[in-house]
Protein backbone atom coordinates (compact mmCIF):
# COMPACT_ATOMS: atom_id res chain seq x y z
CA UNK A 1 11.72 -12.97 12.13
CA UNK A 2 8.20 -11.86 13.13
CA UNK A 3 6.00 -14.71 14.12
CA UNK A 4 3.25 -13.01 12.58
CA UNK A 5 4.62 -12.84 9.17
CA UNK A 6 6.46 -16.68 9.03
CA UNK A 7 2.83 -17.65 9.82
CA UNK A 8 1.84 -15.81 6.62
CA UNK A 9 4.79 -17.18 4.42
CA UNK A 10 4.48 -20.82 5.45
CA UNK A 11 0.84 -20.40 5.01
CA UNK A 12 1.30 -19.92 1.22
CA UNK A 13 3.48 -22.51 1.02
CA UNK A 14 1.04 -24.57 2.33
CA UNK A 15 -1.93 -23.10 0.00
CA UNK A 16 -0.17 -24.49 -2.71
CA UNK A 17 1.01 -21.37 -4.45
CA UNK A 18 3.14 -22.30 -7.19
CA UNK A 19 4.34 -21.09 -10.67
CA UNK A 20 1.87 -21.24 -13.06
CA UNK A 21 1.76 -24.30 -15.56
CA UNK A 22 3.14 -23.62 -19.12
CA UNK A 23 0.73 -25.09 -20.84
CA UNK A 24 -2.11 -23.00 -19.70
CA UNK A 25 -0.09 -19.79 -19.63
CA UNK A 26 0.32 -20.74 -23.17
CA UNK A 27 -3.49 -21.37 -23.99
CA UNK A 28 -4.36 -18.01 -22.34
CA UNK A 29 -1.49 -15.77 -24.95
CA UNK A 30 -3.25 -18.52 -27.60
CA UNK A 31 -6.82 -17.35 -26.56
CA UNK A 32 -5.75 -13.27 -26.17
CA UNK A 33 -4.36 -13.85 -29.74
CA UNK A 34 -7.95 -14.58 -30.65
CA UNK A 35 -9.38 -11.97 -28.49
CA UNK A 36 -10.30 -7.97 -29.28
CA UNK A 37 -7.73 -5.31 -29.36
CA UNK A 38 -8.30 -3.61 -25.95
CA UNK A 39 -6.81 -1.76 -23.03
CA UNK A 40 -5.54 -4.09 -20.44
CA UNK A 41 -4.57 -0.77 -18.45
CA UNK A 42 -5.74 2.33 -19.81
CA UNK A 43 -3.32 4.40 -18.36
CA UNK A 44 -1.73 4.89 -15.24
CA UNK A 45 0.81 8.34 -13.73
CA UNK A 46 4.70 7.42 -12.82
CA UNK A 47 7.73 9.13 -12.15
CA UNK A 48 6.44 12.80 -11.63
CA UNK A 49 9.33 15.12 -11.72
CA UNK A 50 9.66 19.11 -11.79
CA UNK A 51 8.74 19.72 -14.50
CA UNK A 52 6.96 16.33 -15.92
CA UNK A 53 4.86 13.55 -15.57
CA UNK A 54 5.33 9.92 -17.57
CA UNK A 55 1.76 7.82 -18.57
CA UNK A 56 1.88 4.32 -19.21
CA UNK A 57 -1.03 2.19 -20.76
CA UNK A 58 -0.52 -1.59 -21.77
CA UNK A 59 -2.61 -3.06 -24.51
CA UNK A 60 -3.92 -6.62 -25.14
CA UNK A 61 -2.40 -6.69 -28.64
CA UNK A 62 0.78 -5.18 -30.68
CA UNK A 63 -0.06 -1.93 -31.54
CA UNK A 64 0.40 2.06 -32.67
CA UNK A 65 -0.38 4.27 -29.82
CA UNK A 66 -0.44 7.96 -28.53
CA UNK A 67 -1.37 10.42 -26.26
CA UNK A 68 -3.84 13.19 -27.13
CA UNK A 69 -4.13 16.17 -24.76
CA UNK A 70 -7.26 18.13 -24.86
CA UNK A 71 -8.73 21.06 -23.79
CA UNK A 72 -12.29 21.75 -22.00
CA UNK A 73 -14.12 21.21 -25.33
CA UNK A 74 -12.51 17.75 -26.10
CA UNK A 75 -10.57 19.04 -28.64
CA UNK A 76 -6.71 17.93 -29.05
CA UNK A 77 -4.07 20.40 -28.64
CA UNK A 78 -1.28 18.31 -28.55
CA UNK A 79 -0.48 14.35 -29.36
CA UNK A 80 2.78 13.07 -27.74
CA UNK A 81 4.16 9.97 -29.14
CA UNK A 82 6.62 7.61 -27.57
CA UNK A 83 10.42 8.37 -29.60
CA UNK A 84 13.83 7.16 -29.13
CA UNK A 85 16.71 7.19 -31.62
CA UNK A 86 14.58 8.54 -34.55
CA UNK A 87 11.87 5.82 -34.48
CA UNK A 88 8.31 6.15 -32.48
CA UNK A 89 7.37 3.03 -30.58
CA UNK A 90 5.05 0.58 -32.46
CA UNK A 91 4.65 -3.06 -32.52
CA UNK A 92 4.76 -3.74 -28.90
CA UNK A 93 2.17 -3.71 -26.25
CA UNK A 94 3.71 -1.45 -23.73
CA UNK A 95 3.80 2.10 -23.88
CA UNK A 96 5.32 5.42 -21.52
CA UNK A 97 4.39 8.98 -22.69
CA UNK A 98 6.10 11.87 -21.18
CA UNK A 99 4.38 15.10 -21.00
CA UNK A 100 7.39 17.72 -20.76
CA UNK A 101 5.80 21.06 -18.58
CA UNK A 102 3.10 19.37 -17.43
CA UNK A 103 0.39 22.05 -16.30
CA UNK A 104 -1.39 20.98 -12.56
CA UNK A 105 -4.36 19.77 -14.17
CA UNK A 106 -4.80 18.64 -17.62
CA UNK A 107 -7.39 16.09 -19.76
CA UNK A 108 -5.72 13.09 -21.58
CA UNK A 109 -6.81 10.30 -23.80
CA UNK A 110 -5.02 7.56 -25.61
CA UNK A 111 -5.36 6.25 -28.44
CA UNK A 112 -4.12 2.90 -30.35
CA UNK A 113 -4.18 1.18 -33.41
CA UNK A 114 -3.76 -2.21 -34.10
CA UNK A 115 -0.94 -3.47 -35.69
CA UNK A 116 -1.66 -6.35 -37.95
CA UNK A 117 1.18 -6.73 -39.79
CA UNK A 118 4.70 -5.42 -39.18
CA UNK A 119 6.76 -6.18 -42.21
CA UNK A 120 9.64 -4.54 -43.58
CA UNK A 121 8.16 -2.56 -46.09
CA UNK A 122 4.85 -3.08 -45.11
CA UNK A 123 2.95 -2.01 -42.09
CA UNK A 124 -0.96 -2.87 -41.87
CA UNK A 125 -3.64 -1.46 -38.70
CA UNK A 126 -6.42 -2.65 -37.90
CA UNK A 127 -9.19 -1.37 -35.25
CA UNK A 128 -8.22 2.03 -33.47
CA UNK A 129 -9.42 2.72 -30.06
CA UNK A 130 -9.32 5.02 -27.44
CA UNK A 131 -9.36 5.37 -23.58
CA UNK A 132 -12.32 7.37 -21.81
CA UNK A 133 -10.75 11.08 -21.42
CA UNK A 134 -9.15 11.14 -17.76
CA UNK A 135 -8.63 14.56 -16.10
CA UNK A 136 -4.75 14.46 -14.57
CA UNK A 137 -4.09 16.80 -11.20
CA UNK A 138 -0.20 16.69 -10.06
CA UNK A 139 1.25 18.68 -7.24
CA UNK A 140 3.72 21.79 -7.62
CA UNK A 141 7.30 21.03 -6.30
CA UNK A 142 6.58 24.50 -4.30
CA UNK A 143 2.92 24.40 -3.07
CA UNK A 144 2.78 25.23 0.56
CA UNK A 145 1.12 22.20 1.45
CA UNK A 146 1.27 18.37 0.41
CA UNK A 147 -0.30 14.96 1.35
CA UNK A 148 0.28 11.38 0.46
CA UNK A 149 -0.81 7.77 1.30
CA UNK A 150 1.00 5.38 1.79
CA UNK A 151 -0.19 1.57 1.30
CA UNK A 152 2.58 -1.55 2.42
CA UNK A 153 2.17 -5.23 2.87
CA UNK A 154 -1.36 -5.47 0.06
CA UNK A 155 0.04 -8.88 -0.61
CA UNK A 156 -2.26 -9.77 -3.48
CA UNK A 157 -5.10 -8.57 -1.45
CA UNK A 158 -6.87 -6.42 -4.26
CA UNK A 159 -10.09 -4.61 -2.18
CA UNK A 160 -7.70 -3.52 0.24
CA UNK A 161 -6.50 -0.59 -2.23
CA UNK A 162 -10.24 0.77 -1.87
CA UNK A 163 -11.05 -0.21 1.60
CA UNK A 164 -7.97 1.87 3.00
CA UNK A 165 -8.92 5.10 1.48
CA UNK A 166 -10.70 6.88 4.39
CA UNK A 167 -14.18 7.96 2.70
CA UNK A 168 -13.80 6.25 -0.07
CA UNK A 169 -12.56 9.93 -1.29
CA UNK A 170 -8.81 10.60 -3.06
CA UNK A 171 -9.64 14.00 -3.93
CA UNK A 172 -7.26 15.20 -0.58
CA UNK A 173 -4.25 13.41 -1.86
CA UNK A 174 -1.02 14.51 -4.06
CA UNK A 175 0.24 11.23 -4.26
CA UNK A 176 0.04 7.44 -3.17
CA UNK A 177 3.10 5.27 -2.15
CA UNK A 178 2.94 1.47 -2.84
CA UNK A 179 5.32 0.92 0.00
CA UNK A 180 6.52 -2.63 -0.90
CA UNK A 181 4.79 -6.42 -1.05
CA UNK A 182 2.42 -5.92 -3.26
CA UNK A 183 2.67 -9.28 -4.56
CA UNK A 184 3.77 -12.48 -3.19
CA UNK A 185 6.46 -12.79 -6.10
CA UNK A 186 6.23 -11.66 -10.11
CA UNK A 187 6.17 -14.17 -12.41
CA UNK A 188 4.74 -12.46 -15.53
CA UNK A 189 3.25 -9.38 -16.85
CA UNK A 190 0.29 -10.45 -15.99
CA UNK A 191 0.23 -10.94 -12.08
CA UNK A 192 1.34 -6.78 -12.52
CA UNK A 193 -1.64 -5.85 -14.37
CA UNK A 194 -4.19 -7.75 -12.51
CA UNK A 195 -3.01 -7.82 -9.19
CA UNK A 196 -2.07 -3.98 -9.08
CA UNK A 197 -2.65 -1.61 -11.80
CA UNK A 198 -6.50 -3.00 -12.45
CA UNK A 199 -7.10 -2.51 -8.71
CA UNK A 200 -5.73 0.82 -8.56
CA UNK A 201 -7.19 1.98 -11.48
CA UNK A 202 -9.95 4.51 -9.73
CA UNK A 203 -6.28 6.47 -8.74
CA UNK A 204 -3.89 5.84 -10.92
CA UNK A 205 -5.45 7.53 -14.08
CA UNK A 206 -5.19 10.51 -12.13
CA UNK A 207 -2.98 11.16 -9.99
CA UNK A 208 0.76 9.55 -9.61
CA UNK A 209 1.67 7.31 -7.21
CA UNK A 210 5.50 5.14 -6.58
CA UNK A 211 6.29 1.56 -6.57
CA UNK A 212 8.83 1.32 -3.88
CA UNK A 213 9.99 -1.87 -4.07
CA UNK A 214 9.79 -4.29 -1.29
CA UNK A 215 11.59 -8.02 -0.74
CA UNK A 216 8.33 -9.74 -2.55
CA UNK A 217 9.22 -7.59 -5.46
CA UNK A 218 12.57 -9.08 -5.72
CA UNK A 219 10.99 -12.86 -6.11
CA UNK A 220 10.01 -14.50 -8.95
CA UNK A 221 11.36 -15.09 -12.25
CA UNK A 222 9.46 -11.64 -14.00
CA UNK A 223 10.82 -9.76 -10.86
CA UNK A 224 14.53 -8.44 -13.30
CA UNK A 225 11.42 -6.88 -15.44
CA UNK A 226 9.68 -5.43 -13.09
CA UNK A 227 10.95 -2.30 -13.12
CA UNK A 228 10.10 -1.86 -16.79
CA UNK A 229 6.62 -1.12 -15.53
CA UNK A 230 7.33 1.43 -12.96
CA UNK A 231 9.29 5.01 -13.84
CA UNK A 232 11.95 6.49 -11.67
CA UNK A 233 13.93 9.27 -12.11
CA UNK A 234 17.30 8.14 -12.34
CA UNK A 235 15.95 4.46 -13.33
CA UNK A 236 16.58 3.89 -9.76
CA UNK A 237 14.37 2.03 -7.07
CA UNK A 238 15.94 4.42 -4.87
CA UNK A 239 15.11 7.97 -5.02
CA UNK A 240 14.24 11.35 -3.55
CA UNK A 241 12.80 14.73 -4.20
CA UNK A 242 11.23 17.53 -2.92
CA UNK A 243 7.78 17.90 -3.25
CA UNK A 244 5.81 20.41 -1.07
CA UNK A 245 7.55 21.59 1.99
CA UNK A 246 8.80 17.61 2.64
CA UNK A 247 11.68 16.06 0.99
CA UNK A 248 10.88 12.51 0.39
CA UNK A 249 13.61 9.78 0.53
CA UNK A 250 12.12 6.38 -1.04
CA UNK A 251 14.78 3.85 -0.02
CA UNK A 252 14.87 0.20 -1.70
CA UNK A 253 15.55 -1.58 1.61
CA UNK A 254 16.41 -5.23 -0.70
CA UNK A 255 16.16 -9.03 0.44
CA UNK A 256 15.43 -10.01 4.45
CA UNK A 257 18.23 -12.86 4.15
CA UNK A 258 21.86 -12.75 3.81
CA UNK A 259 23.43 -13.02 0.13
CA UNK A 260 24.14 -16.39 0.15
CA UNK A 261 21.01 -17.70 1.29
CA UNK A 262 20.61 -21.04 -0.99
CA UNK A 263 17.38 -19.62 -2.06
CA UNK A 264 19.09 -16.92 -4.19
CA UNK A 265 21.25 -19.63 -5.45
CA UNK A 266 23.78 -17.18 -5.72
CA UNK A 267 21.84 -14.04 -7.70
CA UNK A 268 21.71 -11.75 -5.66
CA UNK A 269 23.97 -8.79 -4.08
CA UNK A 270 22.03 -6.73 -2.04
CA UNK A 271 24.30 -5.84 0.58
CA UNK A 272 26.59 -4.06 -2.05
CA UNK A 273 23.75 -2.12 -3.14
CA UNK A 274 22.50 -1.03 0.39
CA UNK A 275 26.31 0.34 0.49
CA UNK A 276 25.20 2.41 -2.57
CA UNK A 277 22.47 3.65 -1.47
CA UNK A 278 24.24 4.57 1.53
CA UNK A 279 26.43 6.50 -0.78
CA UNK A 280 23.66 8.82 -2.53
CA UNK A 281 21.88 8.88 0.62
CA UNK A 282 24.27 10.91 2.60
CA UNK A 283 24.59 13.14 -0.04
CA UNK A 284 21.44 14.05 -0.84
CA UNK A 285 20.62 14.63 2.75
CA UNK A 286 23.40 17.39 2.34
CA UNK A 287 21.50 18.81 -1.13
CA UNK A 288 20.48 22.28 -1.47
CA UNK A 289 17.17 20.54 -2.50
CA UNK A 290 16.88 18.88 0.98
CA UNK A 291 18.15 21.96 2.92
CA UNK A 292 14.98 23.90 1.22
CA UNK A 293 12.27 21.52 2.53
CA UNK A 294 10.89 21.98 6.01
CA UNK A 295 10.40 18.14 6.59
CA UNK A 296 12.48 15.30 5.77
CA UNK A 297 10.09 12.07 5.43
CA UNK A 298 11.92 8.46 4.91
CA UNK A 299 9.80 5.59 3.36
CA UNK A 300 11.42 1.94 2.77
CA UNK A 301 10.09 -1.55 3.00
CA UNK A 302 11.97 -3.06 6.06
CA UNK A 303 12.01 -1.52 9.67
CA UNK A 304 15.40 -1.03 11.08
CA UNK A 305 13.98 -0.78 14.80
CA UNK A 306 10.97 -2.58 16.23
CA UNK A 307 11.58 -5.69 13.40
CA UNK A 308 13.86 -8.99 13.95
CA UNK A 309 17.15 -9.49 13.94
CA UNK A 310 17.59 -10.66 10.56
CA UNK A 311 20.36 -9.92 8.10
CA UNK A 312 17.98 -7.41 6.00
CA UNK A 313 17.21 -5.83 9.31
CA UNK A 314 20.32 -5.24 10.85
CA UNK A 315 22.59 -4.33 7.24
CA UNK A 316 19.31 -1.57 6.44
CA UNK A 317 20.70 -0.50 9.84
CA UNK A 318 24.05 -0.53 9.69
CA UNK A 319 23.56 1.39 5.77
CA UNK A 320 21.48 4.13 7.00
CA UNK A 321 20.61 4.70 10.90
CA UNK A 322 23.86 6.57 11.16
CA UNK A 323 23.21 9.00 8.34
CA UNK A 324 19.69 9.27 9.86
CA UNK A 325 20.39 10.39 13.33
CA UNK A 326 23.58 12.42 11.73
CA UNK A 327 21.52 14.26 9.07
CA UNK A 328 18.23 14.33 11.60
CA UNK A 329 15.34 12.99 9.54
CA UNK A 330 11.98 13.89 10.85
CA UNK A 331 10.17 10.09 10.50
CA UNK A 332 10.88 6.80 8.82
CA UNK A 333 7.83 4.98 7.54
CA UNK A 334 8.08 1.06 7.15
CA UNK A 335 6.31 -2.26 6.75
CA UNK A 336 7.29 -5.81 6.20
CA UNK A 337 6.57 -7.63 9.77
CA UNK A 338 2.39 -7.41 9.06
CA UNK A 339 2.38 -6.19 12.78
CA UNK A 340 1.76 -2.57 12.80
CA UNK A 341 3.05 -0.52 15.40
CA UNK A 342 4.15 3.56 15.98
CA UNK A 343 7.36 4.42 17.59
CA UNK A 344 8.35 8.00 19.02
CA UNK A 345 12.08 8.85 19.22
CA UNK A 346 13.86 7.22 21.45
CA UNK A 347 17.03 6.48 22.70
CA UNK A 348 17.84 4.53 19.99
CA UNK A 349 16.97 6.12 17.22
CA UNK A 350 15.78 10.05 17.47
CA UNK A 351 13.14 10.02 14.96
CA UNK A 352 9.95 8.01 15.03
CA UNK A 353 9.28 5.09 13.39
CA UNK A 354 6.28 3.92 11.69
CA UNK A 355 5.11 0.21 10.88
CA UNK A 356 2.93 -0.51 8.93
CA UNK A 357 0.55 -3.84 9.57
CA UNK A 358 -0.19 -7.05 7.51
CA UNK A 359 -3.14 -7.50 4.32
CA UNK A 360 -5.93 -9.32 6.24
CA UNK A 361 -8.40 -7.22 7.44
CA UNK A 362 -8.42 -6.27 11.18
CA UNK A 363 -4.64 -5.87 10.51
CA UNK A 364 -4.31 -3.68 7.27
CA UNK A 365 -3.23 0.05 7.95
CA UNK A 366 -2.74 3.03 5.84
CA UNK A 367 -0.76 5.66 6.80
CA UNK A 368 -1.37 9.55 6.07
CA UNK A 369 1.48 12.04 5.44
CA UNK A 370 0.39 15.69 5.20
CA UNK A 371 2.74 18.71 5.04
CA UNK A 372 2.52 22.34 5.41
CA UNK A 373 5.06 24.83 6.03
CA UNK A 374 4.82 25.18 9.16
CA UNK A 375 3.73 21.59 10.30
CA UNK A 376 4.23 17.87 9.60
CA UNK A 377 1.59 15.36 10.81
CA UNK A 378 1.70 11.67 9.92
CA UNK A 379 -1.43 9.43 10.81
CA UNK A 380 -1.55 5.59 10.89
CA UNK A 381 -5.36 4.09 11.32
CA UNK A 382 -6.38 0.46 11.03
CA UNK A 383 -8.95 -0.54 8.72
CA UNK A 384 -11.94 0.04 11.02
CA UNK A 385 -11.09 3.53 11.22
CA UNK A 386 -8.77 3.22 14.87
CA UNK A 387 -5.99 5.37 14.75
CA UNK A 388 -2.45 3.90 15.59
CA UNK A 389 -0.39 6.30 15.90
CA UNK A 390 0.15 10.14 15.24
CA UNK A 391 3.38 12.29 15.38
CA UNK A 392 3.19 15.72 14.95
CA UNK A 393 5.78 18.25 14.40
């Protein structure tokens, strides 16, 4: 393992960091009871797809809520509402729109009521409110040229989701990639909402961005609801699509120990689902959808080269090297070891590899994907600016 990063770990250990104590967490839902009916997260873009876009808000209250669209004059031309099996979602907290044909650019709002009472025959609101009106901008599947950013190892480390964007600016990106550890481990909704979506607010409104799950995502007694908060395709952590000229592979690269680790106690079975990945993966590097893309760009949590020799290591290996050099991939793009580093082909693997570096500043790194039909470039620069590394194609 890293020396770097079991510094890191054992330093939270030592910081104390522990579950939090019932009784408060149950004085805070007592006080929020008390509290206005507000937006926790106004809204934030997930799981983009040809023809679509999803938009999630969470409230502080039980509610009735929907999306408005609106044109240039603020009026509405359309209000989507969440449905499933004849009944629109109500009484809950948590909502996902999905905006079928979703133009490039559009204005959205949402709006909620409370809900006061939810009895069988009897449903009472209370206050309505509504979300500032956002302005959406998505990326074509076919536009000639595409860029993303790509964040890993935040680790709790909120400012670092502004101080990474070079210029402060996000106007040049498609789409951001929250390449794993995040957090140090979920334990309820609200270490999602205030430890990531608040932060990434100033993005997330408007324009869509993936949570590709690292091992901290996997810890933690909220981490088997974790998804709930996130959309994929296929309701997969694992995914891939074209979008621009590159064909994006988002791999869910699982736990860094074996199975049986007594830390699991026994929970866990990642190394069966690496072998399913492994599966999809080789046959979506044969897809029609692959073959039409000029670049093929892989992005997953733990390095296979330049790591440790860990079980997570060596079985992401094992899983997908093969089909890598096989299938010819044009970069992978990793974190986990908080010690950033670029690696050309070699004669290990013949694509480079990309590393992303650790959340404390001096060692946090963003890396820059851009596309074009004719060219792939991807950047890595430290937080002062340096650049890292840059492979062109």
């Amino acid at each position: 393992m890293n020396f770097n990063r079991r510094r890191f770990l054992e330093a939270l250990a030592l910081a104390g960091i522990t579950l939090p104590n019932i009784s408060s967490a149950q004085e805070k839902n007592a006080d929020n009871a008390e509290g206005e009916f507000s937006f926790v997260v106004p809204a934030y873009l997930q799981n983009q797809t040809e023809t679509g876009i999803s938009i999630f808000t969470i409230l502080s209250k039980e509610a009735f809520a929907w999306l408005e669209i609106l044109d240039n004059s603020g009026n509405v031309q359309k209000k989507i509402y969440q449905s499933e099996d004849g009944m629109i979602n109500a009484n809950t907290d948590f909502f996902r729109f999905a905006i079928e044909d979703a133009p490039p650019s559009f204005r959205y709002r949402i709006k909620a009521k409370e809900i006061q009472k939810f009895d069988p025959y009897k449903i009472v609101y209370g206050q309505e409110i509504e979300t500032p009106i956002f302005e959406a901008k998505l990326a074509k599947n076919n536009q000639e040229q595409i860029r993303c950013l790509v964040y890993n190892d935040v680790h709790e480390e909120k400012s670092s989701y502004r101080d990474l964007i070079p210029n402060q600016d996000i106007s040049p990106y498609d789409f951001f990639v929250m390449n794993g550890d995040s957090f140090h481990y979920v334990t309820n909704q609200q270490d999602i909402t205030e430890k990531l979506l608040k932060p990434i607010e100033f993005f997330a409104t408007s324009k869509p961005f993936i949570m590709n799950r690292g091992n901290h995502e996997t810890r933690g007694s909220f981490a088997r609801n974790f998804k709930r908060y996130f959309g994929y395709p296929d309701n997969k952590y694992y995914q891939a699509f074209k979008r621009g000229p590159i064909f994006w592979i988002m791999l869910d690269s699982g736990e860094d120990k074996p199975d049986n680790h007594e830390v699991y106690a026994g929970t866990v079975d990642y190394d069966n689902y690496r072998k399913e990945q492994a599966n999809w993966l080789e046959k979506v590097l044969q897809s029609k959808e692959r073959k039409a893309a000029q670049h093929t760009v892989v992005i997953s949590h733990i390095p296979i080269f330049h790591s440790d020799d860990w079980h997570g290591t060596l079985d992401n290996r094992a899983c997908f090297h093969p089909l890598f050099q096989k299938y010819k991939i044009d970069a992978m793009i990793s974190g986990h070891t908080h010690q950033y580093g670029y690696y050309p082909a070699d004669k290990d693997h013949n694509y480079p590899v990309f590393i992303g570096g650790g959340p404390k500043a001096g060692k946090r790194t963003i890396i820059d994907v851009t596309g074009s039909n004719k060219s792939l470039a991807i950047r890595m620069t430290r937080d002062d600016g340096t650049e890292l590394g840059l492979f062109k194609k």
